[in-house]
C-alpha atoms as a PDB file:
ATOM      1  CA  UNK A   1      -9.116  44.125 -11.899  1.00  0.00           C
ATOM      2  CA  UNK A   2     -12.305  42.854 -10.723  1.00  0.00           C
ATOM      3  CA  UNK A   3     -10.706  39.074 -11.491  1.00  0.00           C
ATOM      4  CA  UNK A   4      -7.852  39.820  -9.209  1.00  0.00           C
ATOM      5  CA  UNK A   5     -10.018  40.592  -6.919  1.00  0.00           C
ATOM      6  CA  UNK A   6     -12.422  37.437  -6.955  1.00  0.00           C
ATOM      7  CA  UNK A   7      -9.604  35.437  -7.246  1.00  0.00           C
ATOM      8  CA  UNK A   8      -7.815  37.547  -4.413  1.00  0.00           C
ATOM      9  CA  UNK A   9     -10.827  36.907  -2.258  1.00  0.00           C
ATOM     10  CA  UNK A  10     -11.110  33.320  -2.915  1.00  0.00           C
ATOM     11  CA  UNK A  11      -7.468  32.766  -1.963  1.00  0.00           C
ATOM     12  CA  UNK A  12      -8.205  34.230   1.420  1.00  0.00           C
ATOM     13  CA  UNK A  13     -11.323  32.386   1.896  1.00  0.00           C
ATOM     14  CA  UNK A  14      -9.426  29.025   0.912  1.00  0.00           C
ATOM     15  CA  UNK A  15      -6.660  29.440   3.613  1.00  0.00           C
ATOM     16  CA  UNK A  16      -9.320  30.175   6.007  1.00  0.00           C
ATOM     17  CA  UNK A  17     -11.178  27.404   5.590  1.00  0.00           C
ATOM     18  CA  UNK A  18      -7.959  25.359   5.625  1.00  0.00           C
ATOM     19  CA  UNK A  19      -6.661  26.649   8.478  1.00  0.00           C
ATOM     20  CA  UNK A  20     -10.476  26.318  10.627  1.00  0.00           C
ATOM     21  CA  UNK A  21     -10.954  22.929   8.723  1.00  0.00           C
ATOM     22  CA  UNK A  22     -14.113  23.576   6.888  1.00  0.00           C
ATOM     23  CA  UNK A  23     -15.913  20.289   6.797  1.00  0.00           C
ATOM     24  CA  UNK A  24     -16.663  20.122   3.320  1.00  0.00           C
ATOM     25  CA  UNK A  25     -12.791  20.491   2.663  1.00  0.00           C
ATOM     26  CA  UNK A  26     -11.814  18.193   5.408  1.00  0.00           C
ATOM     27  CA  UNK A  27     -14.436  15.586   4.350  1.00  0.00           C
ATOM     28  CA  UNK A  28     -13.146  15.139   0.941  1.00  0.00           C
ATOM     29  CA  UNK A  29      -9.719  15.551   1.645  1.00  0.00           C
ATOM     30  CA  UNK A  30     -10.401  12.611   3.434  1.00  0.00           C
ATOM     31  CA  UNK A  31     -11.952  10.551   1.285  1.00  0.00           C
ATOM     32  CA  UNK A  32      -9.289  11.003  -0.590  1.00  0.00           C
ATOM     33  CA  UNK A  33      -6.445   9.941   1.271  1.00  0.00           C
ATOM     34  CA  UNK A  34      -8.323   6.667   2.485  1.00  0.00           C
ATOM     35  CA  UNK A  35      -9.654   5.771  -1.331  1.00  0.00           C
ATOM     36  CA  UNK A  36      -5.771   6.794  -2.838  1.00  0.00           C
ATOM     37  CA  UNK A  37      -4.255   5.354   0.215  1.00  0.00           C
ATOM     38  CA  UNK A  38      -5.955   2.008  -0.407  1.00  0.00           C
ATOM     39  CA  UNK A  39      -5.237   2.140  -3.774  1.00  0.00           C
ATOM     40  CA  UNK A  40      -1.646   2.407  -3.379  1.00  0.00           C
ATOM     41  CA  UNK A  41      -1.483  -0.339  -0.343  1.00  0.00           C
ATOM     42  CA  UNK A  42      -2.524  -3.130  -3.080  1.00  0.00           C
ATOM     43  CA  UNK A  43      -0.427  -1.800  -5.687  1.00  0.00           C
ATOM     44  CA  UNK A  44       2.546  -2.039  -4.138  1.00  0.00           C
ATOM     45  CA  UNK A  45       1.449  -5.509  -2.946  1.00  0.00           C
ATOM     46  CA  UNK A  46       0.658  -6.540  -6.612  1.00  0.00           C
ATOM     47  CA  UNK A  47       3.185  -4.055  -8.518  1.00  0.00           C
ATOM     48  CA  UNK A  48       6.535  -4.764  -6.549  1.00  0.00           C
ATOM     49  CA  UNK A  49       6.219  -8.571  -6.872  1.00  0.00           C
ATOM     50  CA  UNK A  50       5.133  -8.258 -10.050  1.00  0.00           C
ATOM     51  CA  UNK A  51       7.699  -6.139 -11.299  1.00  0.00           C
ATOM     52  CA  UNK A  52      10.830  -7.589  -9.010  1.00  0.00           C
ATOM     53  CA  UNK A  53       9.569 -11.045 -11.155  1.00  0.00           C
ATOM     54  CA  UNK A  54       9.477  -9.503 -14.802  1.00  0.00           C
ATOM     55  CA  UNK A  55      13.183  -7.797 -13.918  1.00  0.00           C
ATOM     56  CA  UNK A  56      14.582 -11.157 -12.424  1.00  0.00           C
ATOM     57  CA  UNK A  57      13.755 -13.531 -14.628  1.00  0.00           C
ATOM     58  CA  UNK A  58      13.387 -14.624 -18.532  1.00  0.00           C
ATOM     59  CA  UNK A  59      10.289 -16.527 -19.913  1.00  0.00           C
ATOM     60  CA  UNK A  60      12.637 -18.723 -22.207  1.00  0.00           C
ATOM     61  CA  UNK A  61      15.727 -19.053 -24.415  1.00  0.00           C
ATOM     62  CA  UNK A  62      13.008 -19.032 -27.158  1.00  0.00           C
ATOM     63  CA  UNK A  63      12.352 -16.596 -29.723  1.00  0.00           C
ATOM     64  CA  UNK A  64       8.860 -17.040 -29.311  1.00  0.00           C
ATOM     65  CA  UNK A  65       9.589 -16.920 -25.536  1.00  0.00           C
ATOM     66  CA  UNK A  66      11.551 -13.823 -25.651  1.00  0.00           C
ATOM     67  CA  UNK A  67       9.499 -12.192 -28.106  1.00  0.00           C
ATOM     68  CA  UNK A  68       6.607 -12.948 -25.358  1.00  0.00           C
ATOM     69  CA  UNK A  69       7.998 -10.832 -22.899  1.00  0.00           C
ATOM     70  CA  UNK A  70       9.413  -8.025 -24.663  1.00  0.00           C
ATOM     71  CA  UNK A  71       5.655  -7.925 -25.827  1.00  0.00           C
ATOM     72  CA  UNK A  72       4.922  -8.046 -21.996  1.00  0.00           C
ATOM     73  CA  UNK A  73       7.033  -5.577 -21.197  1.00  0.00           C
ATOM     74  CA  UNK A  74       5.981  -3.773 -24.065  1.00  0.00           C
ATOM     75  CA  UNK A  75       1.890  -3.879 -22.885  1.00  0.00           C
ATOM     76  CA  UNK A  76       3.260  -2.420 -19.332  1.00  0.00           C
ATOM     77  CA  UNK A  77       4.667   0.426 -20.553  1.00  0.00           C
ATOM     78  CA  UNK A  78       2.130   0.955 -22.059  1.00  0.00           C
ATOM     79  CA  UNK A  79       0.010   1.009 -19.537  1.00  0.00           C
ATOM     80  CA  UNK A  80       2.100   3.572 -17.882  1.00  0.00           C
ATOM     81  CA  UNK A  81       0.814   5.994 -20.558  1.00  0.00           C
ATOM     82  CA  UNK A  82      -2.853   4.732 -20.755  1.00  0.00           C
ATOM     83  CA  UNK A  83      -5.549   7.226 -20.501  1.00  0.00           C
ATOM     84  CA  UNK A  84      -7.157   6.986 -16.539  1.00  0.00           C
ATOM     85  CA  UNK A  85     -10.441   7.967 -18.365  1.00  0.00           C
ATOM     86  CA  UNK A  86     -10.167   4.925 -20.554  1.00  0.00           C
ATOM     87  CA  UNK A  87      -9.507   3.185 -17.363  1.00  0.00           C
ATOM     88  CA  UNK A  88     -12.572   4.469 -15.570  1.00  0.00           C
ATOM     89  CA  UNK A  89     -14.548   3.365 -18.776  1.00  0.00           C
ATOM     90  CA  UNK A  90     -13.602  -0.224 -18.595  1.00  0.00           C
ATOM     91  CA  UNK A  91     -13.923  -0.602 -15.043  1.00  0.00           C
ATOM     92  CA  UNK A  92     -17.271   0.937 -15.501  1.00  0.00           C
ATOM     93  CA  UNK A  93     -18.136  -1.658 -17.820  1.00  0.00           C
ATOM     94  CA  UNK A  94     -17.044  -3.953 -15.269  1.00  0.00           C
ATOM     95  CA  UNK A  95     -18.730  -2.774 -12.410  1.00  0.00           C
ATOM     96  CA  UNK A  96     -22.219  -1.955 -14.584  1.00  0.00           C
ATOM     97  CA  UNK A  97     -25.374  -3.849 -13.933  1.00  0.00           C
ATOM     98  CA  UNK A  98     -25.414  -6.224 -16.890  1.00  0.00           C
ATOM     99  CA  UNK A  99     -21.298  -5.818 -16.712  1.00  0.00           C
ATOM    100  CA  UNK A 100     -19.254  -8.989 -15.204  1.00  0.00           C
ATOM    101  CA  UNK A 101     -19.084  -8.673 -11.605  1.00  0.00           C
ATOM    102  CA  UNK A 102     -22.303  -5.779 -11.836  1.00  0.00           C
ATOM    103  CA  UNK A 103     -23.749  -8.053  -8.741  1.00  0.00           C
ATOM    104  CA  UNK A 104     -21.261  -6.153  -6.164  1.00  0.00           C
ATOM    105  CA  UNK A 105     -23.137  -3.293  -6.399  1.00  0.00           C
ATOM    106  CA  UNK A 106     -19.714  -1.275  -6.117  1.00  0.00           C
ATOM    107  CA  UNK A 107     -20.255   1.171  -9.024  1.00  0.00           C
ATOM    108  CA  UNK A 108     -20.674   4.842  -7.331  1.00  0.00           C
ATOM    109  CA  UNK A 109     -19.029   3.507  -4.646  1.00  0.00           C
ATOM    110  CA  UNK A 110     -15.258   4.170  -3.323  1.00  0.00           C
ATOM    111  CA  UNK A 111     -14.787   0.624  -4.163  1.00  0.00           C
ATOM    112  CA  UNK A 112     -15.168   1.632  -7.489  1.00  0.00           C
ATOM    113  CA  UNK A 113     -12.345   4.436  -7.973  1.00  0.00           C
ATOM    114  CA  UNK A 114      -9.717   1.798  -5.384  1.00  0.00           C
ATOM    115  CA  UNK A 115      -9.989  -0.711  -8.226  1.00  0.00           C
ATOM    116  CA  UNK A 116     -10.194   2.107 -10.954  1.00  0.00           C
ATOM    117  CA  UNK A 117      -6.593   3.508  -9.318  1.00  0.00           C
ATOM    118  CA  UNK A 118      -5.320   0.298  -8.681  1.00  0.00           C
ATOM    119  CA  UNK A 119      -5.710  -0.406 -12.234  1.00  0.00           C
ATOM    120  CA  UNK A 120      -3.905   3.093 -13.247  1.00  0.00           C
ATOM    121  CA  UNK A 121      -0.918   2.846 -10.756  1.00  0.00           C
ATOM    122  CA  UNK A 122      -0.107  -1.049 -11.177  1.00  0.00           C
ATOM    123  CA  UNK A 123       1.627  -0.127 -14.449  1.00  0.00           C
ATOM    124  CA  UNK A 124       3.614   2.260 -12.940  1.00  0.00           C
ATOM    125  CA  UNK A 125       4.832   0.346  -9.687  1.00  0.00           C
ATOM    126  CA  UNK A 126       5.332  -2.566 -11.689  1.00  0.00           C
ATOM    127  CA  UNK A 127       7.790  -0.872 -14.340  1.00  0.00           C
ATOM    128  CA  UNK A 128       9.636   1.028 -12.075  1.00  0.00           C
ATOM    129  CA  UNK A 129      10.524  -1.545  -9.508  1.00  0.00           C
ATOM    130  CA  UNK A 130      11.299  -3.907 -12.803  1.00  0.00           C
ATOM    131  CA  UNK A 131      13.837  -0.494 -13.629  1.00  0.00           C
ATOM    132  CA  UNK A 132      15.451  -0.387 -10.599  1.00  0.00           C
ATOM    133  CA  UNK A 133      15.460  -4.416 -10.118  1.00  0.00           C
ATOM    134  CA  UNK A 134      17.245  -4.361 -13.265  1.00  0.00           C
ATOM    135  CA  UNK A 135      19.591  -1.944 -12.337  1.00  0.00           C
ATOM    136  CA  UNK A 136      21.168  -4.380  -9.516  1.00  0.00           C
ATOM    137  CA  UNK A 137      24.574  -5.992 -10.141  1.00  0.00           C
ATOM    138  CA  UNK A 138      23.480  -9.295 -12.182  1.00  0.00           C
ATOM    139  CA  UNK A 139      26.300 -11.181 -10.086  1.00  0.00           C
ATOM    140  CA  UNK A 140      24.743 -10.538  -7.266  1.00  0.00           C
ATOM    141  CA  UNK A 141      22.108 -13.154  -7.637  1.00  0.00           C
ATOM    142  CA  UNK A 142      24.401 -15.743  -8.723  1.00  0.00           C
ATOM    143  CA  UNK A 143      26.619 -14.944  -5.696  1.00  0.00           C
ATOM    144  CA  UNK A 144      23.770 -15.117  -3.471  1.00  0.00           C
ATOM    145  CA  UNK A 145      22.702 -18.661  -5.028  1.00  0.00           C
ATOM    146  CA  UNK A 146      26.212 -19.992  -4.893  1.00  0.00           C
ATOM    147  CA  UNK A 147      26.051 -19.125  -1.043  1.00  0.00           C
ATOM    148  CA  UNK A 148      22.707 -21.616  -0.707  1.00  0.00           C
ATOM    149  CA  UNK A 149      20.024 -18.756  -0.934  1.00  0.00           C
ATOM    150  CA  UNK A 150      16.490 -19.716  -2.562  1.00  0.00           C
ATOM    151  CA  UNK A 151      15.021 -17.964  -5.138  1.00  0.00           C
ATOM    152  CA  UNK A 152      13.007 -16.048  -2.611  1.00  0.00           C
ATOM    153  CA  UNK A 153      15.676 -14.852  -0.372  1.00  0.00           C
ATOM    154  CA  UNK A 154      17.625 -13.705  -3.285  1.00  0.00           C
ATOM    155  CA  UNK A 155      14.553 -11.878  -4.483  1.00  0.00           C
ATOM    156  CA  UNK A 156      14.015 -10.185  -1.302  1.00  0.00           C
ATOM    157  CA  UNK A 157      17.997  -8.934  -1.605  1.00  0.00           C
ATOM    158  CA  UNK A 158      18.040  -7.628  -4.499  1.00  0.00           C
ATOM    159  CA  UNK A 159      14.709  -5.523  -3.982  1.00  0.00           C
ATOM    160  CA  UNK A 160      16.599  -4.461  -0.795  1.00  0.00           C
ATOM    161  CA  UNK A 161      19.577  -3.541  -2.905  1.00  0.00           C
ATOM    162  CA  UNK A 162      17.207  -1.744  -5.412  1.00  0.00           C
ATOM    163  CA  UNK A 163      15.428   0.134  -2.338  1.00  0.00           C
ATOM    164  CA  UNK A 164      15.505   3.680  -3.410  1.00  0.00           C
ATOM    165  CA  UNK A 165      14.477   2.704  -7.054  1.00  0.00           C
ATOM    166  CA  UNK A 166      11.160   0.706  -5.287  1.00  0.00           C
ATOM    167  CA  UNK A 167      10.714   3.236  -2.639  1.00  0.00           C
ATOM    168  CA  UNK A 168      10.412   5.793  -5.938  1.00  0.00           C
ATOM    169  CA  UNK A 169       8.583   3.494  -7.957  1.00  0.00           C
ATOM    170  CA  UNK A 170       5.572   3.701  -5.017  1.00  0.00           C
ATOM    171  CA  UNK A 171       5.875   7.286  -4.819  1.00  0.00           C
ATOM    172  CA  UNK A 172       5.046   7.466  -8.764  1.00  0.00           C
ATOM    173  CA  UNK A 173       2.091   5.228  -8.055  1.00  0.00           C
ATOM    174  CA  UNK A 174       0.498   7.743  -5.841  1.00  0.00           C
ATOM    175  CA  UNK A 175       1.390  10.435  -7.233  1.00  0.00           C
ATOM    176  CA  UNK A 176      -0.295   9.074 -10.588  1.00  0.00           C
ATOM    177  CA  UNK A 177      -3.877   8.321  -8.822  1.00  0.00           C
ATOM    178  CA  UNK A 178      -3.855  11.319  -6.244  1.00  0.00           C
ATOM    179  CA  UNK A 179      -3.951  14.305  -9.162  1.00  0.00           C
ATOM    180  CA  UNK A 180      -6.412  11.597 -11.674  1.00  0.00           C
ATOM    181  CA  UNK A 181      -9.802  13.269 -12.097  1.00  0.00           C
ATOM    182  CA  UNK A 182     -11.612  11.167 -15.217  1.00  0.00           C
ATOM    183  CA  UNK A 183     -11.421   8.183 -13.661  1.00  0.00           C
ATOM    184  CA  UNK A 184     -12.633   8.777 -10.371  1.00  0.00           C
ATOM    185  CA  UNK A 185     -15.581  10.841 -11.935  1.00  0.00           C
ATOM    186  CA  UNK A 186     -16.702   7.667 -14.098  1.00  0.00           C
ATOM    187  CA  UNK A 187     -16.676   5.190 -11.676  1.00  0.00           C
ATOM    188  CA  UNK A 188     -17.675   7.179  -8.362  1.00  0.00           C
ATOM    189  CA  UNK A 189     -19.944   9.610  -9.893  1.00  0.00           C
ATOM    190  CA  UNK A 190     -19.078  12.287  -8.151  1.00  0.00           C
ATOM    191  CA  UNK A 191     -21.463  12.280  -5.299  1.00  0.00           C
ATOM    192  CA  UNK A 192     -21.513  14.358  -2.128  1.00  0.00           C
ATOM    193  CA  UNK A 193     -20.261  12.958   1.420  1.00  0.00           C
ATOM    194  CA  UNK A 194     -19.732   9.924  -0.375  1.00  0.00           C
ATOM    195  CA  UNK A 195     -17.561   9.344  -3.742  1.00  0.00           C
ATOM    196  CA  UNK A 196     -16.078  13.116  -3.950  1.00  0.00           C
ATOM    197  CA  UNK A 197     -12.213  13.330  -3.844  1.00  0.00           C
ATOM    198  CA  UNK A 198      -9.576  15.858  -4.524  1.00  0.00           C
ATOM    199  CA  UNK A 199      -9.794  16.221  -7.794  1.00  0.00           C
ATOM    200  CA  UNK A 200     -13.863  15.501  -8.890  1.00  0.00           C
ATOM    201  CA  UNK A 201     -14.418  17.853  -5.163  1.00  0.00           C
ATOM    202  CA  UNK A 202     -12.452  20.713  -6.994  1.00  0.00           C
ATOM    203  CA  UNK A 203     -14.553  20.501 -10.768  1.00  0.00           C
ATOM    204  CA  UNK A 204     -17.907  20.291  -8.953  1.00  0.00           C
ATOM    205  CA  UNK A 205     -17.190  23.311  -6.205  1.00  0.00           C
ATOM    206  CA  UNK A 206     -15.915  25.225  -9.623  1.00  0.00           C
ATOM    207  CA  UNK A 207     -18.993  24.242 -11.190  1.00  0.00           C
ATOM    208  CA  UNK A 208     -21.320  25.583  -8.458  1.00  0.00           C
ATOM    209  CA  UNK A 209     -19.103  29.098  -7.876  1.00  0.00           C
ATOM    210  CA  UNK A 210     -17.930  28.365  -4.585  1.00  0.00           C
ATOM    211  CA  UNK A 211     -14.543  29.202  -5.468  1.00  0.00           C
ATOM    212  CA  UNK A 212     -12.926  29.652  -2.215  1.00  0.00           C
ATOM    213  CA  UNK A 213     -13.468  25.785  -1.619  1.00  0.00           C
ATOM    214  CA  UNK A 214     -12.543  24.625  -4.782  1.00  0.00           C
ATOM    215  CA  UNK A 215      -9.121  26.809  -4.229  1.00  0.00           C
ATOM    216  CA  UNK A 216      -8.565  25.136  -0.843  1.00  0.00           C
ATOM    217  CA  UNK A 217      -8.286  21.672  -2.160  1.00  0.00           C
ATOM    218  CA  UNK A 218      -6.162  22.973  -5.259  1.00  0.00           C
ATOM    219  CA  UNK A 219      -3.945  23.968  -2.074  1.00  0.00           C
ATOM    220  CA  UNK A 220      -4.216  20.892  -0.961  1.00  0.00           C
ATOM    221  CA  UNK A 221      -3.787  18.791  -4.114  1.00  0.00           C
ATOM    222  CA  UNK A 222      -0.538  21.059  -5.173  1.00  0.00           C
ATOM    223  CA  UNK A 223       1.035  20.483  -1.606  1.00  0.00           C
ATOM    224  CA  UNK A 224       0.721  16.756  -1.878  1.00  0.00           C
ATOM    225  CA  UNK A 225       1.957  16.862  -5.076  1.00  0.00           C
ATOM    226  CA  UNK A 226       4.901  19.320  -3.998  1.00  0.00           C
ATOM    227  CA  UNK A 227       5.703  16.738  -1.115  1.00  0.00           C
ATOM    228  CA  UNK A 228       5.754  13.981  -3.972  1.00  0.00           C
ATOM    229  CA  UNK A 229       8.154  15.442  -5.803  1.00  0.00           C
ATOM    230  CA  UNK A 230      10.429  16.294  -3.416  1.00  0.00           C
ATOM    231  CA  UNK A 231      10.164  12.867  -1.815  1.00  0.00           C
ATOM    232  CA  UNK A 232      11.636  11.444  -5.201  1.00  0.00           C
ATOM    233  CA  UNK A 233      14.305  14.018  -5.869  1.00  0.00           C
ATOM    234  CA  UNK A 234      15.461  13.158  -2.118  1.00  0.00           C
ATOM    235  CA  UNK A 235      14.984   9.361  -2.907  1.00  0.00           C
ATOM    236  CA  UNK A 236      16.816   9.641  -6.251  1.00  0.00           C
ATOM    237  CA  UNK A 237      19.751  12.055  -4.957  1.00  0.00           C
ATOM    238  CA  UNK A 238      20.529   9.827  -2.243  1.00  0.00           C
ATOM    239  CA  UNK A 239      20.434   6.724  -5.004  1.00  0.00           C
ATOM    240  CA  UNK A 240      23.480   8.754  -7.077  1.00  0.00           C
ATOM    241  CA  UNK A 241      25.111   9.681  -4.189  1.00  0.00           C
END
């Protein structure tokens, strides 16, 4: 009983502080909407290209060549799947002092978890757009050629045509970085007023008993994620329809 009650209590407290927009809610809620946000703005501009290009066209008539990209295709699926901790351990690496580019200075640092997400929703972008680019009427591109288009104007039809499939394809992206936690507490360590989102904000507040807090950005996290998911049943309805 005594649980109910905590947890009762800690409900209450969460909408509260929701609802007067306690800073320490509001802070990280914002962090993590700019650091996620970013993220998912360079994705899409690498993932969509990158995807539209793998659905569109063939390496070779080849064995070697097609055996190249179903091995391709094969590695981007797989990232799909990868583990973000795994992820946030190579980027880490990276981003380390005696690691590659450790002269930025960016581990810690929002930086950090952008390229750390960046990394985790590329796969994701990239497979779904190549899904829905392969979807699209093969004839279409050969009508649109016949008609004098270039190669770049019958790209940017077909992702047109393939619009929903895209339009889900980004909503995926951020839904697979927004709800990430192991990542995000590698590279950005977690620190107060500074590298805290979502996710790392809602272990450490759980960590240090204030409950109510912690509660009120699982309210937050499960409402984004709610929205998410609606957004791509819509997106995907409207597709079959």
């Amino acid at each position: 009983m005594a649980a109910i009650e905590i947890l009762w209590q800690a409900l209450v407290q969460a909408l509260h502080s929701l609802f007067t927009g306690a800073p320490v809610v509001r802070e990280i809620v914002s962090l993590s909407l700019r650091v996620s946000g970013l993220a998912l703005l360079l994705t899409t501009a690498i993932g969509i290209p990158a995807g539209a290009w793998l659905g569109l066209h063939r390496f070779g008539e080849s064995l070697v060549a097609r055996l190249g990209r179903r091995l391709f295709i094969a590695f981007l699926y797989t990232g799909m799947g990868f583990p973000p901790v795994v992820v946030g351990l190579l980027v880490y690496l990276m981003l380390s002092r005696t690691g590659p580019v450790g002269w930025l200075g960016w581990l810690y640092s929002p930086q950090a978890i952008v390229i750390a997400q960046t990394i985790i929703a590329f796969p994701v972008v990239a497979g779904f757009t190549m899904a829905a680019v392969t979807g699209v009427n093969p004839e279409l591109r050969q009508q649109l050629r016949s008609l004098g288009a270039t190669n770049w104007q019958a790209t940017i039809t077909i992702i047109k045509e393939a619009r929903f499939g895209v339009t889900v394809a980004v909503i995926a992206g951020f839904g697979s970085i927004i709800s990430e936690v192991g990542a995000a507490m590698m590279v950005g360590g977690n620190i107060t007023g500074h590298t805290r989102v979502l996710t790392t904000g809602i272990v450490e507040l759980t960590r240090m008993g204030l409950f109510a807090d912690a509660m009120a950005l699982g309210i937050v996290l499960l409402s984004i994620t709610l929205v998410i998911n609606l957004m791509m049943q819509q997106l995907q309805g409207r597709a079959l329809d």
